[in-house]
Protein backbone atom coordinates (compact mmCIF):
# COMPACT_ATOMS: atom_id res chain seq x y z
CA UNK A 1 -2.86 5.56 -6.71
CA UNK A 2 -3.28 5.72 -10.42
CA UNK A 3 -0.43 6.36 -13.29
CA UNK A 4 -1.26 7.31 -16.41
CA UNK A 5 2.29 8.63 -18.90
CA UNK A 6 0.67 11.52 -21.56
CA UNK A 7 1.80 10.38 -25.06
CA UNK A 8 1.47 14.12 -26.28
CA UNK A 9 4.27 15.31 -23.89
CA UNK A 10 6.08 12.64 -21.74
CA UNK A 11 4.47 13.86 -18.20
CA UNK A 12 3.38 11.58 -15.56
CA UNK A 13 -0.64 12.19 -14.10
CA UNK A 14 -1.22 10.49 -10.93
CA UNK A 15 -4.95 9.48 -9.46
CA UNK A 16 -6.91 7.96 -6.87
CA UNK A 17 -9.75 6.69 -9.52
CA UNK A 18 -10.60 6.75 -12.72
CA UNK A 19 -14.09 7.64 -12.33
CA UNK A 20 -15.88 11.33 -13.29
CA UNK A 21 -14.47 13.72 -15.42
CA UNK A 22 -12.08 13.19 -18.21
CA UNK A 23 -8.55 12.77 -17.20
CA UNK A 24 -6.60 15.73 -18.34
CA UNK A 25 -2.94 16.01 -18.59
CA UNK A 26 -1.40 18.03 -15.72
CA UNK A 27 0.91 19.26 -18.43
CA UNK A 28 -0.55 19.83 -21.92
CA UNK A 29 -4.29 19.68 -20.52
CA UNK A 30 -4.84 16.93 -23.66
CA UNK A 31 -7.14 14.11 -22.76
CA UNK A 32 -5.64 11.18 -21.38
CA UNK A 33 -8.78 9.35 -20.78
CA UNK A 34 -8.15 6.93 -22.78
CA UNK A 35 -4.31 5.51 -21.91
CA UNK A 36 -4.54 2.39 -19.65
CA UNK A 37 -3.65 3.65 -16.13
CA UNK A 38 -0.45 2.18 -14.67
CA UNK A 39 -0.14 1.25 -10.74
CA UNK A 40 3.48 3.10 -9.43
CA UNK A 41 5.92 1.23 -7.94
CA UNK A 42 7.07 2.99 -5.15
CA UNK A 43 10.35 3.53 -5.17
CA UNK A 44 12.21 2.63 -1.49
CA UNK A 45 12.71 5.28 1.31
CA UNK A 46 16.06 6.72 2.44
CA UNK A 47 17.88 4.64 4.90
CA UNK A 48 17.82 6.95 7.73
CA UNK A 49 18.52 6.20 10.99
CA UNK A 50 16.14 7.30 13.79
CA UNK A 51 17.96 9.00 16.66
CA UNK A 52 15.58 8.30 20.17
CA UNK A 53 16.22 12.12 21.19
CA UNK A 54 14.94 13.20 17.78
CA UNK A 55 11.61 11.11 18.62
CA UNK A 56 11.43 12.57 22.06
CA UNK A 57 11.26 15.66 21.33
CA UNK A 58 8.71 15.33 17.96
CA UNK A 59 6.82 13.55 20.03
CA UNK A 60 6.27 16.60 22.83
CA UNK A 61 6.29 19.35 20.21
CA UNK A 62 3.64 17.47 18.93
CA UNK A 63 1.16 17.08 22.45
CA UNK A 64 2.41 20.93 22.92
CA UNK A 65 0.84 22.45 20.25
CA UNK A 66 -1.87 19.49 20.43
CA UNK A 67 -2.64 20.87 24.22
CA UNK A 68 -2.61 24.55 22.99
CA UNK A 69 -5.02 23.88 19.83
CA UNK A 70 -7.46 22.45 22.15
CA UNK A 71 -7.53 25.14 24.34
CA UNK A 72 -8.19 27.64 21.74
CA UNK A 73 -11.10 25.35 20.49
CA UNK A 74 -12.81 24.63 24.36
CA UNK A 75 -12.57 28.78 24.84
C-alpha cells in the first residue's frame, strides 16, 4: 500500500501501485502524480482479548451459512 499527502489540501490518497492513470486526489481531484509516494506505517491493533466461546461460535456461524450457500449454488 501506497501513501501519497496532497499539498493542495492536506488529505491522505492511499494505493496499491503507481502505475496507469494519473493519481488524483480523493479530495480536491488535483493531480498528485507527481509527490513521492510514502509507505504507511501501520499503526498497532487494539489489545483485545479473545474469549474461546466468542471463537466457537464465529467459527459455526461461519460453516452455517458456508453449508447453506452451497446448497443454494449445487440446486
Amino acid at each position: 500500500m501506497l501513501k501519497k499527502v496532497c499539498p493542495y489540501c492536506g488529505s491522505a490518497s492511499f494505493s496499491s501501485t503507481t502505475l496507469g492513470d494519473p493519481w488524483l486526489c480523493p479530495n480536491c481531484q488535483e493531480d498528485i502524480s507527481h509527490i513521492p509516494v510514502e509507505i504507511p506505517t501501520p499503526k498497532p491493533m487494539a489489545d483485545v482479548p479473545v474469549k474461546p466461546e466468542n471463537l466457537a461460535g464465529n467459527a459455526k456461524e461461519f460453516f452455517q451459512n458456508l453449508s447453506l450457500t452451497l446448497l443454494i449454488f449445487i440446486e
